[in-house]
C-alpha atoms as a PDB file:
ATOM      1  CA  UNK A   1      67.481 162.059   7.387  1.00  0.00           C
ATOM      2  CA  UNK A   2      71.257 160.884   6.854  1.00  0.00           C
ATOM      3  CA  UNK A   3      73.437 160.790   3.891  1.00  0.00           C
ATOM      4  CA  UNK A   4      75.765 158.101   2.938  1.00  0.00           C
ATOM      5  CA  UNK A   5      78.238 158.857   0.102  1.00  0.00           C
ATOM      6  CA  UNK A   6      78.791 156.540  -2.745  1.00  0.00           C
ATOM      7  CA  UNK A   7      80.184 156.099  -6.317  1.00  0.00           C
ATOM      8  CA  UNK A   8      84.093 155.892  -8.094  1.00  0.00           C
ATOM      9  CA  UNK A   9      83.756 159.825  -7.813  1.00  0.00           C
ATOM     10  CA  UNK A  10      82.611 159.814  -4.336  1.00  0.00           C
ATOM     11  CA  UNK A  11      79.589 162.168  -6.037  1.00  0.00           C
ATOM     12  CA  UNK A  12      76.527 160.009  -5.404  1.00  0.00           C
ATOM     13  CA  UNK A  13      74.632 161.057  -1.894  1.00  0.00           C
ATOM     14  CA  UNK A  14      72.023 158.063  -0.588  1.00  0.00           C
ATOM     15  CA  UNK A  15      69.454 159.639   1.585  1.00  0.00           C
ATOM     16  CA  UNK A  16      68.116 157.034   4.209  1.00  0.00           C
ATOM     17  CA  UNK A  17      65.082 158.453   6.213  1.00  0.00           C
ATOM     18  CA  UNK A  18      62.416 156.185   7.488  1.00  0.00           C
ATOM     19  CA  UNK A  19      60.031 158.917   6.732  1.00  0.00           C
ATOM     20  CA  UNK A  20      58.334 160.035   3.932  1.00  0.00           C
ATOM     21  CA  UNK A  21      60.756 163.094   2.604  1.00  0.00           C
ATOM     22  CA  UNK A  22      59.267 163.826  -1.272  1.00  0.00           C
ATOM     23  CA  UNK A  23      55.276 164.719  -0.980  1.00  0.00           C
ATOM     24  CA  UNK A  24      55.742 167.281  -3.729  1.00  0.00           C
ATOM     25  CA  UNK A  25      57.205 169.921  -5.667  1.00  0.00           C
ATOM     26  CA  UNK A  26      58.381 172.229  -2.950  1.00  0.00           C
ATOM     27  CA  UNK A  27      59.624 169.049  -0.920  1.00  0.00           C
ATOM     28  CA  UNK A  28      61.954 167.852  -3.533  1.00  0.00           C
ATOM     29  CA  UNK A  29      63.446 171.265  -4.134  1.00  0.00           C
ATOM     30  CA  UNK A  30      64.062 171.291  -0.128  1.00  0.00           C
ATOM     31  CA  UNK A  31      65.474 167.937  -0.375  1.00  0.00           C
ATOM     32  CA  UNK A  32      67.898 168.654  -3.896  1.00  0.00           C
ATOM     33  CA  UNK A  33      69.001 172.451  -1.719  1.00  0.00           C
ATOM     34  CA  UNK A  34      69.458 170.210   2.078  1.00  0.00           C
ATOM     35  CA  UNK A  35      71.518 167.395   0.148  1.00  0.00           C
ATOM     36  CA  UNK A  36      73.785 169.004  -1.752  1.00  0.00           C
ATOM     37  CA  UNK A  37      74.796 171.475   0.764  1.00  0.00           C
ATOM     38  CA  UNK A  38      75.458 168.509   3.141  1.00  0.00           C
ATOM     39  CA  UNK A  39      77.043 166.565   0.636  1.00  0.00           C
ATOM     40  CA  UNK A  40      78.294 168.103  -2.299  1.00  0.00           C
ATOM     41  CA  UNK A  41      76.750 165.921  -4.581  1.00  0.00           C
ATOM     42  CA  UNK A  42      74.426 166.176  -7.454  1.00  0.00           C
ATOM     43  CA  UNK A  43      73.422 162.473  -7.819  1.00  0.00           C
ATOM     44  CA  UNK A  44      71.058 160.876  -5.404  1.00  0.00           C
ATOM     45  CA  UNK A  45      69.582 157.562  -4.785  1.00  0.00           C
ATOM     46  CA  UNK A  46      66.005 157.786  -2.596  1.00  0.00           C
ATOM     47  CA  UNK A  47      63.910 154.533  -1.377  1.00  0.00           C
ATOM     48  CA  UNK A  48      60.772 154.286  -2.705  1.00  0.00           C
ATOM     49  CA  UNK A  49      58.874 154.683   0.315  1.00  0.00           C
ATOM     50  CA  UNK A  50      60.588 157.906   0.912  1.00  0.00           C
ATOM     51  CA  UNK A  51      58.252 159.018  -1.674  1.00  0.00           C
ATOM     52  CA  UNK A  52      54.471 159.585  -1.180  1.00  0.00           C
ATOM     53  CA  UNK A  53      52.376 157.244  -2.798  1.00  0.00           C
ATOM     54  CA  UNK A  54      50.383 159.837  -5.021  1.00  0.00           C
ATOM     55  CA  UNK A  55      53.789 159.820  -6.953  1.00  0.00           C
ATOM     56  CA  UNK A  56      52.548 156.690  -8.521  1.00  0.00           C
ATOM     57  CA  UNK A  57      49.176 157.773  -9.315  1.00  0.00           C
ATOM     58  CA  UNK A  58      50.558 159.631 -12.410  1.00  0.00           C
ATOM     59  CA  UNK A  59      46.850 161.627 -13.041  1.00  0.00           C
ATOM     60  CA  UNK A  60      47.899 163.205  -9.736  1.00  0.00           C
ATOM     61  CA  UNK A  61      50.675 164.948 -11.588  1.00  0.00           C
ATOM     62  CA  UNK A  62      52.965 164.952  -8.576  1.00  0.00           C
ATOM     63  CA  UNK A  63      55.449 162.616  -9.921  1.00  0.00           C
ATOM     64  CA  UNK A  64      55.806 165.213 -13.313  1.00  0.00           C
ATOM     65  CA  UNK A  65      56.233 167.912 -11.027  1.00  0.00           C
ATOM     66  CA  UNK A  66      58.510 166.625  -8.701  1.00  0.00           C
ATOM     67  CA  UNK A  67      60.796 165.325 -11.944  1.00  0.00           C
ATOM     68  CA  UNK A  68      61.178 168.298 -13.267  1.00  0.00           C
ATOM     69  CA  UNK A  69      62.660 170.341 -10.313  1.00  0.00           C
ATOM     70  CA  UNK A  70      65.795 167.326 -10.835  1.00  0.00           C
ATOM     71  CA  UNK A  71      66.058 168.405 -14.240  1.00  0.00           C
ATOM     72  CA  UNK A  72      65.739 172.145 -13.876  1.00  0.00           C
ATOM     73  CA  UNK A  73      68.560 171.700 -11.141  1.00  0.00           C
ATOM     74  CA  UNK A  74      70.540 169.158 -13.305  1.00  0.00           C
ATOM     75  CA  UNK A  75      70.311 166.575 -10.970  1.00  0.00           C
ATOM     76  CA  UNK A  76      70.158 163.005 -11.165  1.00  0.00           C
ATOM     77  CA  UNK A  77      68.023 160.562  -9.606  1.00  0.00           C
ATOM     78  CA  UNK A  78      67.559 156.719  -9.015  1.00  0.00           C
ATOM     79  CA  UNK A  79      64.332 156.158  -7.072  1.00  0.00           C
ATOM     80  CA  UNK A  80      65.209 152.152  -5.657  1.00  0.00           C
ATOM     81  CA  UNK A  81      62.132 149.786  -4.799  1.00  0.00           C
ATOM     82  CA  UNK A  82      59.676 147.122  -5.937  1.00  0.00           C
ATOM     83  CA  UNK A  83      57.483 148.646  -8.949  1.00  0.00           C
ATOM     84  CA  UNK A  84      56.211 145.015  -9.674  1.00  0.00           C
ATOM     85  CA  UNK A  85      52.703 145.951  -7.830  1.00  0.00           C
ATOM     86  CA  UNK A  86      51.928 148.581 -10.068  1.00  0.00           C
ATOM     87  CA  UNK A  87      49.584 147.568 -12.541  1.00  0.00           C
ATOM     88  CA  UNK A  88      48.919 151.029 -14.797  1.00  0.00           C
ATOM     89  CA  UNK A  89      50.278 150.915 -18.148  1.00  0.00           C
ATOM     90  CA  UNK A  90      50.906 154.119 -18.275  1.00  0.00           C
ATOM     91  CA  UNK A  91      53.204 154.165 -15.231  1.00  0.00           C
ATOM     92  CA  UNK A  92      55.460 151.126 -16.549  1.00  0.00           C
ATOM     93  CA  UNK A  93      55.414 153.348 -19.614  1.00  0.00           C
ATOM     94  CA  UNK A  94      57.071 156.586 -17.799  1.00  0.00           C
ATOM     95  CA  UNK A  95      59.070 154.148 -15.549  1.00  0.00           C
ATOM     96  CA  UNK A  96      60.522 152.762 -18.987  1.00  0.00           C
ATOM     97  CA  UNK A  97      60.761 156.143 -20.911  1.00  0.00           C
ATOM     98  CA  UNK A  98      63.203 157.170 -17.771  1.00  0.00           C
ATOM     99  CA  UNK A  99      65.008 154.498 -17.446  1.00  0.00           C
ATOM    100  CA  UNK A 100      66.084 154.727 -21.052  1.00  0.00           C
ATOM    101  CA  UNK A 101      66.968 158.944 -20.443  1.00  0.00           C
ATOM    102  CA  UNK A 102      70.114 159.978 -18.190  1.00  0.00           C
ATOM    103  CA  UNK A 103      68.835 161.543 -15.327  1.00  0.00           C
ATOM    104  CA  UNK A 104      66.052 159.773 -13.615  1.00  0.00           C
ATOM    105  CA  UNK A 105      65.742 156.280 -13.022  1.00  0.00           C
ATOM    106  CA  UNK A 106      63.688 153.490 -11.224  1.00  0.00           C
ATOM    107  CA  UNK A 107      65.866 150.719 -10.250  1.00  0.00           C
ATOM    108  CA  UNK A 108      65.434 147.460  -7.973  1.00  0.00           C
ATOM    109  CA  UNK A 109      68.347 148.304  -5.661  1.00  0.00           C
ATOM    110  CA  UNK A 110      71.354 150.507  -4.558  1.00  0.00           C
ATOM    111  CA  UNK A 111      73.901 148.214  -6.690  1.00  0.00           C
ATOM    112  CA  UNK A 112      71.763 148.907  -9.858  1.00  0.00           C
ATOM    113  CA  UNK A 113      71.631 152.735  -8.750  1.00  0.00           C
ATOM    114  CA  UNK A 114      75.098 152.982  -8.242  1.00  0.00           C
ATOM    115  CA  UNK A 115      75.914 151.386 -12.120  1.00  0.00           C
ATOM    116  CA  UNK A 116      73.000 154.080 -13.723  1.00  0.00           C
ATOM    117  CA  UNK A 117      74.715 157.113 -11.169  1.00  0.00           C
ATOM    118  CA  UNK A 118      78.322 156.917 -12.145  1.00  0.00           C
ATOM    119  CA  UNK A 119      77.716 156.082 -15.893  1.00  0.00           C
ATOM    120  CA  UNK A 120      75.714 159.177 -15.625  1.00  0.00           C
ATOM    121  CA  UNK A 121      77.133 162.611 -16.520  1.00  0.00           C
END
């Protein structure tokens, strides 16, 4: 896993791993302590397939779970990919309900991260 720092405020960390680095609740609380030790930074962007599928099987409850540990930590999120195969409505539901919050979002890519990151405070 590497970091690349981003943003006006140089605040924004973008993990690039080819692996998958969120499978649940304990792995995103490893991955929110690793990056902001390495970086500094309390924003991060994350590739979809970083993420284990189950995330977007929302009965699986992972993606609730792993959510909350951002907000408990007060960090922010942009989660960049293609969400056009999903068909559930309930998923395009969530995806919309945080897009329209401040600290979690699901964005097509890093540019449109980068605008929802350092608006974000």
């Amino acid at each position: 896993m590497e970091y690349e720092i981003l943003g006006e405020k140089k605040d924004i960390a973008l993990i690039v791993s080819d692996e998958i680095i969120i499978n649940d609740a304990q792995s995103a609380l490893d991955l929110i302590a690793s990056a902001q030790y390495e970086t500094d930074c309390d924003k991060f962007i994350v590739h979809k397939s970083c993420i284990a599928d189950d995330f977007f099987v929302l009965s699986t409850v992972i993606a609730g779970e792993i959510l909350q540990k951002f907000i408990n930590y007060r960090k922010k999120i942009a989660i960049v990919g293609d969400y056009s195969k999903y068909t559930s409505k309930a998923l395009k539901d969530f995806i919309y309900e945080c897009n329209n919050g401040n600290s979690i979002y699901f964005v097509p890519s890093v540019e449109e991260a980068l605008l929802k990151l350092d608006g974000a405070e």
